[in-house]
N, C-alpha and C. Protein backbone atom coordinates (compact mmCIF):
# COMPACT_ATOMS: atom_id res chain seq x y z
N UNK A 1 -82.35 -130.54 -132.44
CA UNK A 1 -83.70 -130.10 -132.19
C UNK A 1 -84.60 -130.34 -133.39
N UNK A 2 -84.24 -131.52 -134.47
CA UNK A 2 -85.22 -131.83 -135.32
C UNK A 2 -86.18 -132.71 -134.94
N UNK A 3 -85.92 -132.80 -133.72
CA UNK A 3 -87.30 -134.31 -133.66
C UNK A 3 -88.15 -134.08 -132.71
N UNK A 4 -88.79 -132.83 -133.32
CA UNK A 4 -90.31 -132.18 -132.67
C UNK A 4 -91.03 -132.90 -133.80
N UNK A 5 -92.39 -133.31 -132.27
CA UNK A 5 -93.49 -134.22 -133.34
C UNK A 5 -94.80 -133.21 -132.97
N UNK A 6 -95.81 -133.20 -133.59
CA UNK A 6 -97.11 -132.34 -133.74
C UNK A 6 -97.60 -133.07 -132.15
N UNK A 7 -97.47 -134.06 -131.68
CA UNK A 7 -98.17 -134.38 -130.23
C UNK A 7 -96.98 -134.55 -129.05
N UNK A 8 -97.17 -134.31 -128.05
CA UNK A 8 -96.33 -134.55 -127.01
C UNK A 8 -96.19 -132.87 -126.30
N UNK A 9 -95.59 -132.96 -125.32
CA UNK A 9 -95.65 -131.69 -124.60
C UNK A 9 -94.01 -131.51 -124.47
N UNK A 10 -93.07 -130.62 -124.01
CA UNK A 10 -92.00 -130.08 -124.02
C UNK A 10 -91.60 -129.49 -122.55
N UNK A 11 -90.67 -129.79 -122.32
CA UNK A 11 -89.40 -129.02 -121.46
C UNK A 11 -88.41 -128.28 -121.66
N UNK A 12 -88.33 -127.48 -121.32
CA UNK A 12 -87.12 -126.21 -122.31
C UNK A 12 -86.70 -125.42 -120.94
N UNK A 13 -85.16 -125.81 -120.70
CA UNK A 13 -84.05 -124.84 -120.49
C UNK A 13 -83.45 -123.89 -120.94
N UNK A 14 -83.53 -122.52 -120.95
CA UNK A 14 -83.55 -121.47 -121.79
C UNK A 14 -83.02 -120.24 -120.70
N UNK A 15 -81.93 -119.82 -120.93
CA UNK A 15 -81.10 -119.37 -120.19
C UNK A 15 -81.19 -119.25 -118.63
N UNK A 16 -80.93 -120.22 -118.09
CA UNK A 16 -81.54 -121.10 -117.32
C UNK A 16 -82.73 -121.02 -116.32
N UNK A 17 -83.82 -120.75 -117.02
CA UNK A 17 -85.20 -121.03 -116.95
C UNK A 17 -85.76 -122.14 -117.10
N UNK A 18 -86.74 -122.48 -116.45
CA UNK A 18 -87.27 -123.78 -117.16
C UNK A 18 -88.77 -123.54 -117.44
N UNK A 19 -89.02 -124.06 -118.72
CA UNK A 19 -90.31 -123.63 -119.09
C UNK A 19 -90.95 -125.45 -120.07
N UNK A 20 -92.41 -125.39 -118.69
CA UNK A 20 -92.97 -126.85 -118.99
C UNK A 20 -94.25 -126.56 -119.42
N UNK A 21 -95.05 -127.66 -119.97
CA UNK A 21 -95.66 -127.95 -120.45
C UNK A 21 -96.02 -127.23 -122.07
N UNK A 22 -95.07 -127.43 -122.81
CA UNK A 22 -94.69 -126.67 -123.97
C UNK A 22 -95.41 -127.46 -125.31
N UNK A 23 -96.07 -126.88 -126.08
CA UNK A 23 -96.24 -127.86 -127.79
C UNK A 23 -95.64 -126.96 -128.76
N UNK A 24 -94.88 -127.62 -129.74
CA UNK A 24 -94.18 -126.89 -130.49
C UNK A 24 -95.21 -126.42 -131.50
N UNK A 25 -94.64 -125.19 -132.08
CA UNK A 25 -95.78 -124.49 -132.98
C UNK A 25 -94.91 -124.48 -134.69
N UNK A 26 -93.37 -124.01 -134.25
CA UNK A 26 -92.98 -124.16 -135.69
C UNK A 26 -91.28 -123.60 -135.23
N UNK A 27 -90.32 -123.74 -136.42
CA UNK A 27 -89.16 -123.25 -136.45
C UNK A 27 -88.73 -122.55 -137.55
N UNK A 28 -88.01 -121.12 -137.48
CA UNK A 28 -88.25 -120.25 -137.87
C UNK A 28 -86.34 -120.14 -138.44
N UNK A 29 -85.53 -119.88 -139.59
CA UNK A 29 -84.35 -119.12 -139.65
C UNK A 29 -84.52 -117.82 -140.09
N UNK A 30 -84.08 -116.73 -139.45
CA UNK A 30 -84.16 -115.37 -139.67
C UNK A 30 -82.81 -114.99 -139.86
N UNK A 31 -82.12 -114.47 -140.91
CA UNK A 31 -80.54 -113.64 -141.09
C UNK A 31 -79.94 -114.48 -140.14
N UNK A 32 -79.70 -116.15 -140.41
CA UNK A 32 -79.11 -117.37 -140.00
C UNK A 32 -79.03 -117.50 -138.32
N UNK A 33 -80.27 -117.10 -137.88
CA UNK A 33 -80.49 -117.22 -136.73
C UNK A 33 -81.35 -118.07 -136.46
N UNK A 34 -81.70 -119.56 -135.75
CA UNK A 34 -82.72 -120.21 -135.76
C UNK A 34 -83.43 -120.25 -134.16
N UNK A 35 -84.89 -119.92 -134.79
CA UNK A 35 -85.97 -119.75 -133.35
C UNK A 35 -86.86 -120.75 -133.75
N UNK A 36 -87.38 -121.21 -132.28
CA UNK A 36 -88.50 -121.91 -131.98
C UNK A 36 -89.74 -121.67 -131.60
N UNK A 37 -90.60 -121.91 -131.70
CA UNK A 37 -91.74 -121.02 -131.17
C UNK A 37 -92.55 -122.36 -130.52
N UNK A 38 -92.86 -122.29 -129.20
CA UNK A 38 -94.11 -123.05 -128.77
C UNK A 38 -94.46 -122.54 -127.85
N UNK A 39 -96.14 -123.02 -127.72
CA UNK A 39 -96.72 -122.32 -127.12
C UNK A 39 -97.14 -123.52 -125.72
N UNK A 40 -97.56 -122.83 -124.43
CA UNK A 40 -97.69 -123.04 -123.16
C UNK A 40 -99.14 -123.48 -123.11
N UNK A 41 -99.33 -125.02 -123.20
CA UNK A 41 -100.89 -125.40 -123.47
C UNK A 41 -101.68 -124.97 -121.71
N UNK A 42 -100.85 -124.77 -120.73
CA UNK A 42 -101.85 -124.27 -120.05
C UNK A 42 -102.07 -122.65 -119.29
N UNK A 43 -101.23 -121.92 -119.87
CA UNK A 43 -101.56 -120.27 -119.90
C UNK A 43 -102.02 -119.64 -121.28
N UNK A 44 -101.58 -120.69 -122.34
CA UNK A 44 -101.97 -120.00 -123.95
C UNK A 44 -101.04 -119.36 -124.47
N UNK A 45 -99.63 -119.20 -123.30
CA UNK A 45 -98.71 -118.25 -123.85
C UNK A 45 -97.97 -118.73 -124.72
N UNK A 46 -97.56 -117.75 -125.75
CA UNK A 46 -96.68 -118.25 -127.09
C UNK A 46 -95.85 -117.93 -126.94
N UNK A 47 -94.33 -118.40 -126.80
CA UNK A 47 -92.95 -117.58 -126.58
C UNK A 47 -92.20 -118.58 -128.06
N UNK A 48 -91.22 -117.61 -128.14
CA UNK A 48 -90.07 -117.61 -129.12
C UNK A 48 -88.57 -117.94 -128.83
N UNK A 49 -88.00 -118.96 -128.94
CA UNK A 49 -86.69 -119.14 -128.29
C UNK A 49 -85.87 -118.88 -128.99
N UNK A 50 -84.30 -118.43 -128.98
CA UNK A 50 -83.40 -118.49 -130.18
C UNK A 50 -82.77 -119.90 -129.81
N UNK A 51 -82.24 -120.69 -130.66
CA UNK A 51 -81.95 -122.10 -130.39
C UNK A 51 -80.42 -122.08 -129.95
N UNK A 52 -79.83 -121.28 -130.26
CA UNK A 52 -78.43 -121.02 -129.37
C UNK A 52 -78.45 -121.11 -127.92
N UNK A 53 -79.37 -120.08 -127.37
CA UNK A 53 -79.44 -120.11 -126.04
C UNK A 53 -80.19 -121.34 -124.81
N UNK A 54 -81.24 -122.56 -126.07
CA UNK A 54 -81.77 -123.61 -125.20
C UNK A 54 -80.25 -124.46 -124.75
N UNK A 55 -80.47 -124.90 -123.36
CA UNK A 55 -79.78 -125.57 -122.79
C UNK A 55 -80.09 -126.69 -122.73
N UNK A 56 -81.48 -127.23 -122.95
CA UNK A 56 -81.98 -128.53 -122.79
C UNK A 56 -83.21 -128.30 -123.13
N UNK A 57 -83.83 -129.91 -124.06
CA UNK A 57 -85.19 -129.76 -124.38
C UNK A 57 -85.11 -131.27 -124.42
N UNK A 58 -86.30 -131.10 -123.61
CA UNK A 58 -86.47 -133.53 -124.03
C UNK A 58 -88.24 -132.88 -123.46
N UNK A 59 -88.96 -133.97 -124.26
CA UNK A 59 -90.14 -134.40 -124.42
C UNK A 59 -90.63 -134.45 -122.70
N UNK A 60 -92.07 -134.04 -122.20
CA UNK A 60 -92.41 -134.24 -121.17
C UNK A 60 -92.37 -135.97 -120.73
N UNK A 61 -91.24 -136.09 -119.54
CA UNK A 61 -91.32 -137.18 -118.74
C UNK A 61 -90.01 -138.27 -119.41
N UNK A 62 -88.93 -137.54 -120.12
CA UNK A 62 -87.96 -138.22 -120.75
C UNK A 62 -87.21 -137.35 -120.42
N UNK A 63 -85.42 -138.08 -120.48
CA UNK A 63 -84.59 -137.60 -119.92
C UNK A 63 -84.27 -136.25 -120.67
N UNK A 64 -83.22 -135.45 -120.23
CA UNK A 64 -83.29 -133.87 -120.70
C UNK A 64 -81.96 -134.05 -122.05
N UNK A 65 -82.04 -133.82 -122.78
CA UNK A 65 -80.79 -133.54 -123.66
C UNK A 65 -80.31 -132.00 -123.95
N UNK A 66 -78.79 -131.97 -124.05
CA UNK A 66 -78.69 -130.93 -124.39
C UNK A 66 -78.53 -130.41 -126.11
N UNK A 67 -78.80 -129.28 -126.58
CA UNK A 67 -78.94 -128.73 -127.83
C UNK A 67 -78.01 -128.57 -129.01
C-alpha cells in the first residue's frame, strides 16, 4: 500500500465492505499499528482504515489487489 499518488480516486475492501470513490489523505503508524485515512470526494466523508483489515485496494478502474 505504498503507491498512493496525490491524484486518482480509490477502491477499498475493508472488512468486506466496499468503499468507492476514495482520495487518499495520508498514512498514519500509531503503537505499530498502520492506518489510512481517505476521504470520500463525493459525500466529504473522511474515514480511517487499519491496514490489516483492507482486503483490497487498486486505483479507480484497475484491477483489485490484495494488501
Amino acid at each position: 500500500m505504498n503507491g498512493f499518488t496525490k491524484n486518482g480516486f480509490y477502491e477499498l475492501i475493508y472488512k468486506n465492505e466496499r468503499f468507492s470513490f476514495l482520495q487518499y489523505i495520508r498514512k498514519d503508524v500509531i503503537c505499530d499499528v498502520c492506518y489510512i485515512t481517505l476521504k470520500n470526494v463525493i459525500t466529504g466523508e473522511t474515514m480511517t482504515f487499519d491496514q490489516a483489515e483492507v482486503r483490497g485496494l487498486k486505483i479507480a478502474g484497475e484491477e483489485a489487489s490484495a494488501s
